[in-house]
Each structure stands twice: as structure tokens, then as C-alpha cells.
Protein backbone atom coordinates (compact mmCIF):
# COMPACT_ATOMS: atom_id res chain seq x y z
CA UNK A 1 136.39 99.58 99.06
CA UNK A 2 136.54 96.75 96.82
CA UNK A 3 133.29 94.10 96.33
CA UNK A 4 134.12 91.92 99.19
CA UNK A 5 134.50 94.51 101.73
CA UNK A 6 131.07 96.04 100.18
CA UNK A 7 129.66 92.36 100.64
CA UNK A 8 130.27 92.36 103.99
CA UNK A 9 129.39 95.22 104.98
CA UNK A 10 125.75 94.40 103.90
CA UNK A 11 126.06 91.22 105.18
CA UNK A 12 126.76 92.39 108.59
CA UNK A 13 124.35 95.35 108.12
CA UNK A 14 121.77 94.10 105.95
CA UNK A 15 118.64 95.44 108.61
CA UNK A 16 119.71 99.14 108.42
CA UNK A 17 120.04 98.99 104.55
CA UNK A 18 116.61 97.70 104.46
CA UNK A 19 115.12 99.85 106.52
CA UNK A 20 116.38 103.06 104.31
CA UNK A 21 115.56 101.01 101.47
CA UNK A 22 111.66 100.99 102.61
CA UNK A 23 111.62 104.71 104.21
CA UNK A 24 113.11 105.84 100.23
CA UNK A 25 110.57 103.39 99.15
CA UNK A 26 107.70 105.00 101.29
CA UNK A 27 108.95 108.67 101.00
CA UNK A 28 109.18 108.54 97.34
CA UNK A 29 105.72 106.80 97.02
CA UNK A 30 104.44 109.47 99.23
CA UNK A 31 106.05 112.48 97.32
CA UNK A 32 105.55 110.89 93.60
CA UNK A 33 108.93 111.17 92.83
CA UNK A 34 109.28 110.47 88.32
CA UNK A 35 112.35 108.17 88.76
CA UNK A 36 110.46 105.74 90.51
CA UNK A 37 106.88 106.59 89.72
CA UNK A 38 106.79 107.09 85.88
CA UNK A 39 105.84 104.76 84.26
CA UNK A 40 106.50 106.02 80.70
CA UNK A 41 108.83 103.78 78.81
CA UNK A 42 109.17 101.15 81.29
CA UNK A 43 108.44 97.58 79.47
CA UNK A 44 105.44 96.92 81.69
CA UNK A 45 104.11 100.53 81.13
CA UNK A 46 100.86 98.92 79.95
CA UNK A 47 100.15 97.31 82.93
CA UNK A 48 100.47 99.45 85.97
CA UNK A 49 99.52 102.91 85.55
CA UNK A 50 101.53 105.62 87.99
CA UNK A 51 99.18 105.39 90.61
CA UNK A 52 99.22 101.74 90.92
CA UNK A 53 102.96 101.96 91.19
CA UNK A 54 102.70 103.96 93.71
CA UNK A 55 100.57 101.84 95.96
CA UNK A 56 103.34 98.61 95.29
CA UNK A 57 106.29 101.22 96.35
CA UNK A 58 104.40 102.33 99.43
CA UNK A 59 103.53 98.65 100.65
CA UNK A 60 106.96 97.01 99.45
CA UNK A 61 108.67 100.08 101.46
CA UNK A 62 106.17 99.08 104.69
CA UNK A 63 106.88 95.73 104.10
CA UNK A 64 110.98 96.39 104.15
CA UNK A 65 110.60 98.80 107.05
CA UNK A 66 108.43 96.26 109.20
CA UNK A 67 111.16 93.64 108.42
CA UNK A 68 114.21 95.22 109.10
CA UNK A 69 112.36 96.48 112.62
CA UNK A 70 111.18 93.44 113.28
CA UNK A 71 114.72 91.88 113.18
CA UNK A 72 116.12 94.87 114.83
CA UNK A 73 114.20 94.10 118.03
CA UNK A 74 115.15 89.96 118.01
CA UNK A 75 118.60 90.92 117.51
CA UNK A 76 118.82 92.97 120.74
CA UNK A 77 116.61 90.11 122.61
């Protein structure tokens, strides 16, 4: 597959890639998985601690999941 059959492919599929997107999102916030919890030697490290992370993965991941459901259900209407 080269980039413009990749391209398309999300373009034409773009609410199932979002809604794995948010269940990785929510399963990995729920399971504190290091490579996307961890803060340690991220730039913004000093900012938002590994629970705080957490809490934006879990809530961008039900955001993406509520979205791509959302648009799911219109585009069978």
C-alpha cells in the first residue's frame, strides 16, 4: 500500500479508526500502560504528573469513542 491508498482508506474509514483510537486510549489509561503514561523524559514532564496523564488519556479516549459512535449512528440514519 502506498500513501494514497493509506489516505483513503482513512478517509473512507476515519469513524472506526477513531473509535480504536479512544478504546487504546481508554484501555491504556485504565491499565497504566509506561508508553503512554510515563511521564519521565517527556518535555512537559514538569507539568503533568502520571496520574494527571492518565485522566487526559481516559477523557480524550471517551471523547474519540463518543465521536466516532455518534457519527456511526447518523451515517446509518
Amino acid at each position: 500500500m502506498n500513501g494514497e491508498q493509506i489516505t483513503a482508506f482513512l478517509q473512507e474509514h476515519w469513524e472506526w479508526v477513531t473509535l480504536i483510537m479512544g478504546i487504546v486510549s481508554v484501555v491504556g489509561s485504565i491499565r497504566n500502560w509506561n508508553w503512554m503514561c510515563d511521564p519521565t523524559g517527556k518535555p512537559d514532564s514538569h507539568r503533568y504528573g502520571r496520574g494527571s496523564r492518565r485522566v487526559i488519556f481516559f477523557l480524550l479516549g471517551i471523547v474519540l469513542i463518543i465521536v466516532s459512535v455518534w457519527s456511526l449512528v447518523l451515517a446509518i440514519k
